[in-house]
Structure formats: structure tokens, C-alpha cells
Protein backbone atom coordinates (compact mmCIF):
# COMPACT_ATOMS: atom_id res chain seq x y z
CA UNK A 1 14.71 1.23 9.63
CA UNK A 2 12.38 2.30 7.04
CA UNK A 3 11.37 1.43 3.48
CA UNK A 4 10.66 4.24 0.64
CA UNK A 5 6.99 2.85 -1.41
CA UNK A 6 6.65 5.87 -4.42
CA UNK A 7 8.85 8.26 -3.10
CA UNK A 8 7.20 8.01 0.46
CA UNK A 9 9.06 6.42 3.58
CA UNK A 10 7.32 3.88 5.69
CA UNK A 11 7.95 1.82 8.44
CA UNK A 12 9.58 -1.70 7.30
CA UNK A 13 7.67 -4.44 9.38
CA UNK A 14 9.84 -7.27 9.48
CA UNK A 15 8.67 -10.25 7.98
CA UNK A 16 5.94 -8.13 5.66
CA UNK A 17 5.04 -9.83 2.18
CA UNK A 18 4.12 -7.79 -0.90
CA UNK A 19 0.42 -8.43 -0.70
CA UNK A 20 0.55 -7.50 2.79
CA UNK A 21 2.56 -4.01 1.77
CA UNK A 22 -0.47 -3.24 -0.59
CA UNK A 23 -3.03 -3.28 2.03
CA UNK A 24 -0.99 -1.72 4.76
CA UNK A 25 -0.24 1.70 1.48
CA UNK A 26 -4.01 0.94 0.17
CA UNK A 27 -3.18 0.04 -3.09
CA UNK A 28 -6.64 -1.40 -4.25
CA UNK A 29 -6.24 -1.34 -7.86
CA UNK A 30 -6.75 -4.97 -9.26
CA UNK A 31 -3.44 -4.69 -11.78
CA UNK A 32 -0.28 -3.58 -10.51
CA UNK A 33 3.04 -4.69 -11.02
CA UNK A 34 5.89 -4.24 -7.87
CA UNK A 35 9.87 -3.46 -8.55
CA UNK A 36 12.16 -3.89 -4.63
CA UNK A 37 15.32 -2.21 -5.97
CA UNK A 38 14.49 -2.63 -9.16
CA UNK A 39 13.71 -6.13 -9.58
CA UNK A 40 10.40 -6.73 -11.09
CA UNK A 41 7.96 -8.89 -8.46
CA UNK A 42 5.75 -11.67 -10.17
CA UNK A 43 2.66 -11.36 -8.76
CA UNK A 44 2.34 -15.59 -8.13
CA UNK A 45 5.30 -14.05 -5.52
CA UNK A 46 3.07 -11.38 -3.85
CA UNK A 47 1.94 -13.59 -1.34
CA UNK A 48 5.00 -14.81 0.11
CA UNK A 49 7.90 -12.43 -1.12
CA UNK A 50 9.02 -10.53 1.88
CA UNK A 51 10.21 -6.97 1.74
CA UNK A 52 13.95 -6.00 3.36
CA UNK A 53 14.21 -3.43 5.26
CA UNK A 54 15.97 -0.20 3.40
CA UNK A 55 13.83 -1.28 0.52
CA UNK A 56 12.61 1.09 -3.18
CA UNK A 57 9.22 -0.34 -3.72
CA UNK A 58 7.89 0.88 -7.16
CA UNK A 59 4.03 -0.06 -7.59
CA UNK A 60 2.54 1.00 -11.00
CA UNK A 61 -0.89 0.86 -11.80
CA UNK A 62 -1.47 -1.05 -15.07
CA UNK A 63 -4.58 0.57 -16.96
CA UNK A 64 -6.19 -0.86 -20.16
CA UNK A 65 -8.00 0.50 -22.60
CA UNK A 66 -7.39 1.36 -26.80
């Protein structure tokens, strides 16, 4: 049972939302948008989408700037 977040394999933790994810892989940045198998996340979801196990997480970084 596992999950792959960026290329790197993690435990799954059953019942584990995608807020919770970010803490647990330190993802701190402020603006980041989350793909499971390719399915883009809205982040009003983050707090209560759970993860399945044998999951691709993708988390990007959004920057700004001009």
C-alpha cells in the first residue's frame, strides 16, 4: 500500500485528506494546485477530499510575478 507524491512513494494513511497530505510532505507554499491520477483537486476540496491508496499526487507550486 503506498501512494507516489512527485515521483516519491509514501505511505497511504487511510482516510488522509489533501490538506492533511500537505502537512504530512511539508508543502508550505500558500498556492498550490493538487492532480490524484490526473484529476485536478479544487482547493474548497482540500479539506475533505480523501486520497486512495495506489494514488499519483501531482502538487505544483503556483508562483506570480511579471
Amino acid at each position: 500500500m503506498g501512494i507516489v507524491v512527485n515521483q516519491k512513494r509514501w505511505d497511504w494513511v487511510e482516510g488522509e485528506t489533501v490538506a492533511q497530505l500537505l502537512v504530512r510532505v511539508k508543502y508550505t507554499y500558500p498556492l498550490v494546485a493538487v492532480k490524484i491520477d490526473g484529476r485536478l483537486v479544487p482547493k474548497a476540496e482540500y479539506e475533505k477530499q480523501t486520497i486512495p491508496d495506489n494514488s499519483i499526487v501531482e502538487v505544483v507550486h503556483l508562483m506570480s510575478g511579471g
